[in-house]
C-alpha atoms as a PDB file:
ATOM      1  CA  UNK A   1     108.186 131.110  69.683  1.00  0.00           C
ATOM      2  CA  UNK A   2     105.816 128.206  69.292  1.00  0.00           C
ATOM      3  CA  UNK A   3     105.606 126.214  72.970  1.00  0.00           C
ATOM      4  CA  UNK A   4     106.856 123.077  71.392  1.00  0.00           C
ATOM      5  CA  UNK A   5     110.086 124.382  69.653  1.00  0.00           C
ATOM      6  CA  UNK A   6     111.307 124.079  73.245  1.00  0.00           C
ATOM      7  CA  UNK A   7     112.118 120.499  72.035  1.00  0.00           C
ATOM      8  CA  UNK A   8     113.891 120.251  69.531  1.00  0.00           C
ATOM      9  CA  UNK A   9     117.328 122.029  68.289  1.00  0.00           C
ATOM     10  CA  UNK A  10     116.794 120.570  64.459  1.00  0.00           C
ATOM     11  CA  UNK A  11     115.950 123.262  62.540  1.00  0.00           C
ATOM     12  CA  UNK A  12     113.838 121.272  60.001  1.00  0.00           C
ATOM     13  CA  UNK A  13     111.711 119.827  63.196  1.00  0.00           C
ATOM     14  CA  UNK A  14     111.524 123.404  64.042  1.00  0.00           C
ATOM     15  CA  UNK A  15     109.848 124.293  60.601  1.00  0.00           C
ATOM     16  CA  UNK A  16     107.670 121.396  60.670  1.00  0.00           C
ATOM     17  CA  UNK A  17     106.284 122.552  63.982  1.00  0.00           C
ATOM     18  CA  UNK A  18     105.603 126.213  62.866  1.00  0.00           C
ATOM     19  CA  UNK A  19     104.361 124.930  59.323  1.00  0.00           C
ATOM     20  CA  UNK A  20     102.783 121.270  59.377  1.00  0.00           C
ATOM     21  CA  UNK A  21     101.378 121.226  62.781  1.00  0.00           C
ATOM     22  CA  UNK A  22     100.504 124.891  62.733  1.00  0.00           C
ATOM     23  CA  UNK A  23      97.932 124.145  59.373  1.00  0.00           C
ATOM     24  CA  UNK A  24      96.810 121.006  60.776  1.00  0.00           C
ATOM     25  CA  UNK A  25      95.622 122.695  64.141  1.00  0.00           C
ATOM     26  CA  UNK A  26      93.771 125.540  62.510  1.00  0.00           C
ATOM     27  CA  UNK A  27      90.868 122.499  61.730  1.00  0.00           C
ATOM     28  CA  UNK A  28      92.086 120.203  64.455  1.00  0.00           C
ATOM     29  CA  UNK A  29      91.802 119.788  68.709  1.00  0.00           C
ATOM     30  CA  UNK A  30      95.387 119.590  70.254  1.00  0.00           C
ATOM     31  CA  UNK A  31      96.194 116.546  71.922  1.00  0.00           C
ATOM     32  CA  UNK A  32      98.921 117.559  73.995  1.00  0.00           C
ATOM     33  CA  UNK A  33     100.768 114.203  74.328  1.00  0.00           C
ATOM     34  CA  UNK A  34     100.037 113.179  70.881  1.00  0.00           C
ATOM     35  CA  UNK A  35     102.221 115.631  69.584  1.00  0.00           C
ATOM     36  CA  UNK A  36     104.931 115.349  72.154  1.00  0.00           C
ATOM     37  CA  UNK A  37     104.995 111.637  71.076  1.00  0.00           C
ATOM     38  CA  UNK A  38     105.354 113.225  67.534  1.00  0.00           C
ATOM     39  CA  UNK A  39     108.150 115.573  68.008  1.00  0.00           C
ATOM     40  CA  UNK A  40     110.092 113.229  69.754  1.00  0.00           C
ATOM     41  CA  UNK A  41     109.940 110.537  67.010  1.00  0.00           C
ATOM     42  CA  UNK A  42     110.894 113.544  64.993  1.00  0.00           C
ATOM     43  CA  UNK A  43     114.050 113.832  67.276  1.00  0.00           C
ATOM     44  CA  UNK A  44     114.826 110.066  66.924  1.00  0.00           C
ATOM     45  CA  UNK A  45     117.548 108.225  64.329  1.00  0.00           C
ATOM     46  CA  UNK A  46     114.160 106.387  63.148  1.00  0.00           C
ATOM     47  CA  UNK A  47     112.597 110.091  61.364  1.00  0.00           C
ATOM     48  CA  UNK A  48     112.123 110.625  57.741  1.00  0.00           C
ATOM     49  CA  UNK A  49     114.599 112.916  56.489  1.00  0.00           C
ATOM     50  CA  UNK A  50     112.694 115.001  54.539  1.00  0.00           C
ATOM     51  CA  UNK A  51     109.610 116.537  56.688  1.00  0.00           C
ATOM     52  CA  UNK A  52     108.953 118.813  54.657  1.00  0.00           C
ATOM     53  CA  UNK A  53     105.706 116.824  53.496  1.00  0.00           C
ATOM     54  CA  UNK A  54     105.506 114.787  56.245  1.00  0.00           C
ATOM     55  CA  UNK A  55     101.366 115.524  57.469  1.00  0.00           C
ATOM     56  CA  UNK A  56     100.035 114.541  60.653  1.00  0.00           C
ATOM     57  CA  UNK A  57      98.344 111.869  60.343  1.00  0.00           C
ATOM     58  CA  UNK A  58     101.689 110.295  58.385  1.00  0.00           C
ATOM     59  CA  UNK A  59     104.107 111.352  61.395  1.00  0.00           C
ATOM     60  CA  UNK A  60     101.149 110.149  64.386  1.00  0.00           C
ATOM     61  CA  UNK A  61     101.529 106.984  62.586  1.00  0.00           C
ATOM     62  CA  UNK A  62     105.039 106.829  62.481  1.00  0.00           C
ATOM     63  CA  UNK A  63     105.391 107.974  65.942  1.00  0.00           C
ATOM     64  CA  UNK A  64     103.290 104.892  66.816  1.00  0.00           C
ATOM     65  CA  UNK A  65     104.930 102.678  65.736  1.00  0.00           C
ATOM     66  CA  UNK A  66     108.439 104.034  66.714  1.00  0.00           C
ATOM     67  CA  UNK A  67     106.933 103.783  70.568  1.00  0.00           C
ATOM     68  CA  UNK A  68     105.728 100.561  70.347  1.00  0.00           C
ATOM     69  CA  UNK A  69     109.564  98.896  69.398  1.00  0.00           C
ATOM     70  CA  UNK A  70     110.948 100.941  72.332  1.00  0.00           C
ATOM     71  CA  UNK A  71     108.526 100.250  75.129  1.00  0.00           C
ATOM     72  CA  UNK A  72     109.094  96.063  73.792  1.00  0.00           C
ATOM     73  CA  UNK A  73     112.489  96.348  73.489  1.00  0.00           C
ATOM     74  CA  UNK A  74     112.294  98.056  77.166  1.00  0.00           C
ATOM     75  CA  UNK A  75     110.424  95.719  78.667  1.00  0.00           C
ATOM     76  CA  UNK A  76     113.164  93.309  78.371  1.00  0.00           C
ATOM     77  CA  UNK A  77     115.564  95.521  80.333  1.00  0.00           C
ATOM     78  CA  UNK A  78     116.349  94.721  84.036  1.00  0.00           C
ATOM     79  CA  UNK A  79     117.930  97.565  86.218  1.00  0.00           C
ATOM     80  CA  UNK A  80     120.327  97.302  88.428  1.00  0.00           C
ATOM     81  CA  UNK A  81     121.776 100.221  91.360  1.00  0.00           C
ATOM     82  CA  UNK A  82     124.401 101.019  88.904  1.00  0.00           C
ATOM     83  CA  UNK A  83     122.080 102.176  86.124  1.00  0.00           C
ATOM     84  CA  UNK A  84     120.974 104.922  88.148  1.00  0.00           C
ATOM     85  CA  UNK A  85     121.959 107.451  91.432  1.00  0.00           C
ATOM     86  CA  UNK A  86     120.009 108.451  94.412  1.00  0.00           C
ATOM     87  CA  UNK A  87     118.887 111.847  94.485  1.00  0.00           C
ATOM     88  CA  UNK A  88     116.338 111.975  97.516  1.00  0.00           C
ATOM     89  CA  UNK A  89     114.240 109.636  99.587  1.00  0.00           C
ATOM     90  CA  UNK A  90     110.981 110.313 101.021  1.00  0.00           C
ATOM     91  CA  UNK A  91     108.638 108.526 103.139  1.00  0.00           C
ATOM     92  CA  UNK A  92     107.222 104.390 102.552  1.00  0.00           C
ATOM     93  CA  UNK A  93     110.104 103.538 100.175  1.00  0.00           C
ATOM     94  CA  UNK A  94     109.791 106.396  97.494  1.00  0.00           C
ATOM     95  CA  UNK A  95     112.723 107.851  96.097  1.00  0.00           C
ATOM     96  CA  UNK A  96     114.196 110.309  93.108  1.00  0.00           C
ATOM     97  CA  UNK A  97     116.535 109.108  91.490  1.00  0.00           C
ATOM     98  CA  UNK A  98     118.913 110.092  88.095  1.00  0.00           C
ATOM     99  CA  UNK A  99     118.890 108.115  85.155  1.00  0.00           C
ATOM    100  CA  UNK A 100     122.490 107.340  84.447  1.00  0.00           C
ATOM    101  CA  UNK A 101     122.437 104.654  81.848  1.00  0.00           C
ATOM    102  CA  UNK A 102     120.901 103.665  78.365  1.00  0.00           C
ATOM    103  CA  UNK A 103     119.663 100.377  80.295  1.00  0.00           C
ATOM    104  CA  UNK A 104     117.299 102.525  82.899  1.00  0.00           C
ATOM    105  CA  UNK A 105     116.345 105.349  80.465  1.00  0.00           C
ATOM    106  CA  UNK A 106     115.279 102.795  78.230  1.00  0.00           C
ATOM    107  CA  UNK A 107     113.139 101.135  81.109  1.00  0.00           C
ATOM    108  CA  UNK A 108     111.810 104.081  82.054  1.00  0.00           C
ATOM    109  CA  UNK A 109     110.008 105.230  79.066  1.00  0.00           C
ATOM    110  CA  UNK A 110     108.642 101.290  78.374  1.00  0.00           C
ATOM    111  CA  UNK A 111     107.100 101.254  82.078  1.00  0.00           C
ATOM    112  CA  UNK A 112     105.666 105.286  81.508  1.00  0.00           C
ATOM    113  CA  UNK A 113     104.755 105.003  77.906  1.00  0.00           C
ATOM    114  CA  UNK A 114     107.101 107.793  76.857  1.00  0.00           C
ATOM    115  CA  UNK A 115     109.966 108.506  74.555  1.00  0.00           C
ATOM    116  CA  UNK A 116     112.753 109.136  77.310  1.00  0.00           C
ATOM    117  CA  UNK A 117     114.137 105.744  76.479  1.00  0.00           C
ATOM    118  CA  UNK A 118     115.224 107.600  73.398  1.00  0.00           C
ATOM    119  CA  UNK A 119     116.859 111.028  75.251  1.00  0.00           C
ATOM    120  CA  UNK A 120     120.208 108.849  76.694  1.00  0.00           C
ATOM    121  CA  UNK A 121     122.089 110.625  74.311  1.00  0.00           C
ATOM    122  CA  UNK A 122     120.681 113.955  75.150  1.00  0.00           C
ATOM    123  CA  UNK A 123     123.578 115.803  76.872  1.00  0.00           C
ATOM    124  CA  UNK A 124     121.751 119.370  77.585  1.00  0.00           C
ATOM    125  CA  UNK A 125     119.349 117.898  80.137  1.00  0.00           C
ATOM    126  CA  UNK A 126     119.512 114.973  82.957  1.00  0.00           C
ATOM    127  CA  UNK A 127     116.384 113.028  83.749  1.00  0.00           C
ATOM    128  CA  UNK A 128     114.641 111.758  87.248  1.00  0.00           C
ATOM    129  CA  UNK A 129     112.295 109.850  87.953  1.00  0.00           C
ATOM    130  CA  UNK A 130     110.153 109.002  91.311  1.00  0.00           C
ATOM    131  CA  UNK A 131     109.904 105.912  92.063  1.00  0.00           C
ATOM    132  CA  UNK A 132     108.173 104.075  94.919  1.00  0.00           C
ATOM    133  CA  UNK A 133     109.409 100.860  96.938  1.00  0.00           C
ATOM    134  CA  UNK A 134     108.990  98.836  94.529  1.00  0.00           C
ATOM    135  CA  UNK A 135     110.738 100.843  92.204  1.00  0.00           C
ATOM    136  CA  UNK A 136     108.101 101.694  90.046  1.00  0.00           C
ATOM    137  CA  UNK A 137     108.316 104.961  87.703  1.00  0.00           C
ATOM    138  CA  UNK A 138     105.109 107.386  89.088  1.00  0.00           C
ATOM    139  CA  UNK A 139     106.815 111.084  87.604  1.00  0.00           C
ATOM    140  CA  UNK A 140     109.490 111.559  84.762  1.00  0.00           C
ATOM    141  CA  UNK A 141     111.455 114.897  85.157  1.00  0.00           C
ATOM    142  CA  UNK A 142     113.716 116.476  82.548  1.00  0.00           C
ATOM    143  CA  UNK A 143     115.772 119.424  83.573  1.00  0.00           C
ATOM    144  CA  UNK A 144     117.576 121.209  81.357  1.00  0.00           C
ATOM    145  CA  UNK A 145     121.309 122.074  82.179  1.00  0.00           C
ATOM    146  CA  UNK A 146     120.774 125.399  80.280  1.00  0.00           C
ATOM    147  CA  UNK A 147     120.497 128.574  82.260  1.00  0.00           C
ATOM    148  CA  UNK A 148     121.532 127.154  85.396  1.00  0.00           C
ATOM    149  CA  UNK A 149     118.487 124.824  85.223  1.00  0.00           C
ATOM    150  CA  UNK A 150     115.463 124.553  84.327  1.00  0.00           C
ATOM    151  CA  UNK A 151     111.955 122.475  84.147  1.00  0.00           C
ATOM    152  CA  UNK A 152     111.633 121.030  80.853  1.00  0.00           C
ATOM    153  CA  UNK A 153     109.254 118.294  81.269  1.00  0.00           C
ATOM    154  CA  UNK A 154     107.360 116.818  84.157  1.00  0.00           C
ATOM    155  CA  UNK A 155     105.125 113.583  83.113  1.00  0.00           C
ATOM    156  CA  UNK A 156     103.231 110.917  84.156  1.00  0.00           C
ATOM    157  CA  UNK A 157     102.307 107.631  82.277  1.00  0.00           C
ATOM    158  CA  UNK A 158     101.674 108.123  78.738  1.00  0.00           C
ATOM    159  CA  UNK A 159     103.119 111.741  78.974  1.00  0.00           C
ATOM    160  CA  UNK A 160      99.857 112.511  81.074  1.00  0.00           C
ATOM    161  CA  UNK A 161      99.202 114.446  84.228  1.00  0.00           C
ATOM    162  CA  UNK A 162     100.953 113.234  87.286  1.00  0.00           C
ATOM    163  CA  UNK A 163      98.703 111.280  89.712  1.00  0.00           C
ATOM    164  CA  UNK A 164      97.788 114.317  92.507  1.00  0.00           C
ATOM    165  CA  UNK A 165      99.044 112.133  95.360  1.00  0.00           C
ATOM    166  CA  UNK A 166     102.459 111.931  94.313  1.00  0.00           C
ATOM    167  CA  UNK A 167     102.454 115.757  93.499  1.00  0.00           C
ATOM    168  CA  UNK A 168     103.746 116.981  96.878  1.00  0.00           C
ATOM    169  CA  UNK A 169     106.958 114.803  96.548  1.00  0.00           C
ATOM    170  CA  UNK A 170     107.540 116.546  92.711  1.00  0.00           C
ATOM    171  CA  UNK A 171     106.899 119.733  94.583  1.00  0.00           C
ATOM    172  CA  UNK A 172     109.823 119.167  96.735  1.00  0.00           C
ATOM    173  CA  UNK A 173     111.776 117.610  94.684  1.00  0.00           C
ATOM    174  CA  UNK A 174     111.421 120.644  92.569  1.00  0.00           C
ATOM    175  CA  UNK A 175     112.748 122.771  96.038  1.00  0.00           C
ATOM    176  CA  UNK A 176     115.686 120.295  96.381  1.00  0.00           C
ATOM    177  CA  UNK A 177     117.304 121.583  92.767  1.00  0.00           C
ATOM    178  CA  UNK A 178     116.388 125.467  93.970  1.00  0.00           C
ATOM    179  CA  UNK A 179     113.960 125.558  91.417  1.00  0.00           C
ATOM    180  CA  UNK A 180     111.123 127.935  91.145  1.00  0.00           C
ATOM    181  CA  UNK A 181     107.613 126.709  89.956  1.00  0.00           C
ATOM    182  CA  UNK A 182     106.274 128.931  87.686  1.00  0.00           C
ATOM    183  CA  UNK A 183     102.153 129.013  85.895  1.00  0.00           C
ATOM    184  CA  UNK A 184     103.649 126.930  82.889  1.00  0.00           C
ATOM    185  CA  UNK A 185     105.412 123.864  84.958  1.00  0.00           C
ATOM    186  CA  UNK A 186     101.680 124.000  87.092  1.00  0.00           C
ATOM    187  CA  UNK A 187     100.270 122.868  83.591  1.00  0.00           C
ATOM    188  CA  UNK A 188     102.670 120.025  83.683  1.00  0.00           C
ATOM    189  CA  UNK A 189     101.015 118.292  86.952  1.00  0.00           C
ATOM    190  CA  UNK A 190      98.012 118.237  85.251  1.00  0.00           C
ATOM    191  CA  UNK A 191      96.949 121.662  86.920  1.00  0.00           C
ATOM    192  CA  UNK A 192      94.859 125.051  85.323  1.00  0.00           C
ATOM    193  CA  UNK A 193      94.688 128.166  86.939  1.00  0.00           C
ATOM    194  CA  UNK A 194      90.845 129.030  87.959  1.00  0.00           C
ATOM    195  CA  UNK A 195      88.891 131.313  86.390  1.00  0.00           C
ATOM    196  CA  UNK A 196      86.932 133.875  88.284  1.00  0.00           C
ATOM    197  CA  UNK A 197      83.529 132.028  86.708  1.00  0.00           C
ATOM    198  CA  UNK A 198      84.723 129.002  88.890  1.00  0.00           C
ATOM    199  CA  UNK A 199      85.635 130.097  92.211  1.00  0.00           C
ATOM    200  CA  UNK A 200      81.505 130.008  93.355  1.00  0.00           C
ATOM    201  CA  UNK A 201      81.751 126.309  91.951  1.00  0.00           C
ATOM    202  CA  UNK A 202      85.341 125.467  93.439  1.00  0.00           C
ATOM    203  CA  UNK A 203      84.202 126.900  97.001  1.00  0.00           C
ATOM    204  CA  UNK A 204      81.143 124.941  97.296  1.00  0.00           C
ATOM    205  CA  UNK A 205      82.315 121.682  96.101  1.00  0.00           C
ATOM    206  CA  UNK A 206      85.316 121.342  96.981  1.00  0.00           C
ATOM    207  CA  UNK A 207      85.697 122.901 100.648  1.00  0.00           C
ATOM    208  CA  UNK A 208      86.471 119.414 102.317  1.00  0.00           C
ATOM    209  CA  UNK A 209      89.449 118.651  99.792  1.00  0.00           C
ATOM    210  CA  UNK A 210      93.411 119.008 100.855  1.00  0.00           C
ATOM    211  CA  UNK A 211      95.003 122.151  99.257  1.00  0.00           C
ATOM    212  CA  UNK A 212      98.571 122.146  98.682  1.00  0.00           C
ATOM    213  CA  UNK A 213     100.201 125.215  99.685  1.00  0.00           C
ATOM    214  CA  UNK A 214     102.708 126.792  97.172  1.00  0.00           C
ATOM    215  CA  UNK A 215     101.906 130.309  97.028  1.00  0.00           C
ATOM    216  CA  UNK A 216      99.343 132.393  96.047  1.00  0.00           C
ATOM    217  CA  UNK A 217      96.951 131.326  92.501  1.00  0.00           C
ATOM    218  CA  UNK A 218      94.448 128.780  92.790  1.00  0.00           C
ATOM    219  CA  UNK A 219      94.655 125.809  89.853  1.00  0.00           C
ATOM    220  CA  UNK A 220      91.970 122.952  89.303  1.00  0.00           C
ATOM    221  CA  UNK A 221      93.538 119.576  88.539  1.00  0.00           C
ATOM    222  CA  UNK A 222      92.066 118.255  84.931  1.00  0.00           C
ATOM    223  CA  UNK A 223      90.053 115.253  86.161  1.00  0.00           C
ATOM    224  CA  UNK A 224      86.952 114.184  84.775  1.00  0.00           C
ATOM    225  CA  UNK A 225      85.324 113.180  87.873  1.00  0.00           C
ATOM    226  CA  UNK A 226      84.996 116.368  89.690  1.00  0.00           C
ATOM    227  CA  UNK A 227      85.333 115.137  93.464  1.00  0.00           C
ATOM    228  CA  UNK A 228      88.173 113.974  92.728  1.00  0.00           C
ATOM    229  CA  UNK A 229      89.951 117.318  91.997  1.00  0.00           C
ATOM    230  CA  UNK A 230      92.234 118.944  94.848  1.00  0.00           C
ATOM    231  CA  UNK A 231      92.744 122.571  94.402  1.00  0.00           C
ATOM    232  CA  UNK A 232      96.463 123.887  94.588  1.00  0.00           C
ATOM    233  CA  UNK A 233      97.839 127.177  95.609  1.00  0.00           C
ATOM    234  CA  UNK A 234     101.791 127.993  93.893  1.00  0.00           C
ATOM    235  CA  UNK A 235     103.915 130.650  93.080  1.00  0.00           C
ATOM    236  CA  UNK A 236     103.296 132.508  89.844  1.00  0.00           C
END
């Protein structure tokens, strides 16, 4: 299965993904995000209904565009305690909590940059989001109610990499719902596993920096200035 047929149930989106965006990467780099932002445009009301044409460079476009209006129309929204429920609290004022209405969904993807103003409707996963004292979005985390659970999405602003210092509060919030971390969700919090060419590099530099313990692989957060990357053990 191609990794991002994971989201979507359309079976046209589904063909465009193993057809469109399969020719267009054969000459292409992958921008991760860029096509997330793509496939869920795809998802929306707002797609073309015919995709069977529909290139890239068309649908990036579109996708645009489509984020743009929500992240306006979202920054118009003010949320209040009933738009969304507690889930845990942590120390200095952050919190998880669970998006419960179209008013906070739609907040949270204009203040992250994301499409999960668009998922309200989604009723086969629930979404969280960390949030410090001032109630500002940090992580946004889609579980899936599927298969007694599991970690769809984990993203920062912009459907990037999660900021490392709020990565040991995902961690456990991850623990609270009894689920396991596995190599692929590590990918989500902006984490890849080291290669054995690395470990000379990783032990010299970066002996001073705070590991997080999580069980027994080593992954180097993607950071382009270097001594600024923690190292992270987790559970395979």
């Amino acid at each position: 299965m191609n990794k991002y047929e994971i989201q979507t149930n359309k079976t046209e989106v589904k063909s465009w993904i193993n057809n469109n965006l399969k020719n267009y990467l054969k000459k292409n780099p992958e921008n991760v995000g860029e096509i997330e932002h793509i496939i869920d445009f795809l998802n929306s009301d707002k797609a073309p209904n015919r995709l069977q044409k529909a290139s890239y460079s068309e649908m990036k476009s579109s996708s645009e565009k489509w984020m743009k209006t929500l992240i306006k129309k979202g920054n118009n929204i003010v949320e209040t305690e009933e738009d969304v429920d507690l889930e845990i609290t942590f120390e200095h004022g952050f919190r998880l909590v669970k998006l419960s209405s179209k008013e906070a969904y739609e907040r949270e993807g204009s203040l992250m940059s994301h499409c999960v103003g668009s998922y309200h409707d989604n009723d086969n996963s629930t979404i969280y989001s960390l949030r410090d004292s001032n109630n500002k979005p940090h992580c946004t985390m889609e579980i899936t109610k599927d298969n007694e659970g599991e970690i769809n999405q984990l993203k920062g602003k912009g459907n990037g990499s999660i900021h490392p210092k709020y990565i040991s509060m995902v961690l456990k919030s991850l623990q609270h719902f009894g689920l396991e971390l596995r190599t692929s969700e590590v990918t989500y919090l902006g984490y890849d596993e080291l290669s054995e060419q690395t470990w000379g590099l990783i032990d010299k530099n970066y002996t001073k920096v705070k590991e997080i313990s999580f069980g027994g692989k080593r992954f180097l957060y993607r950071h382009q200035t270097f001594t600024k990357i923690p190292a992270i053990k987790c559970e395979n």
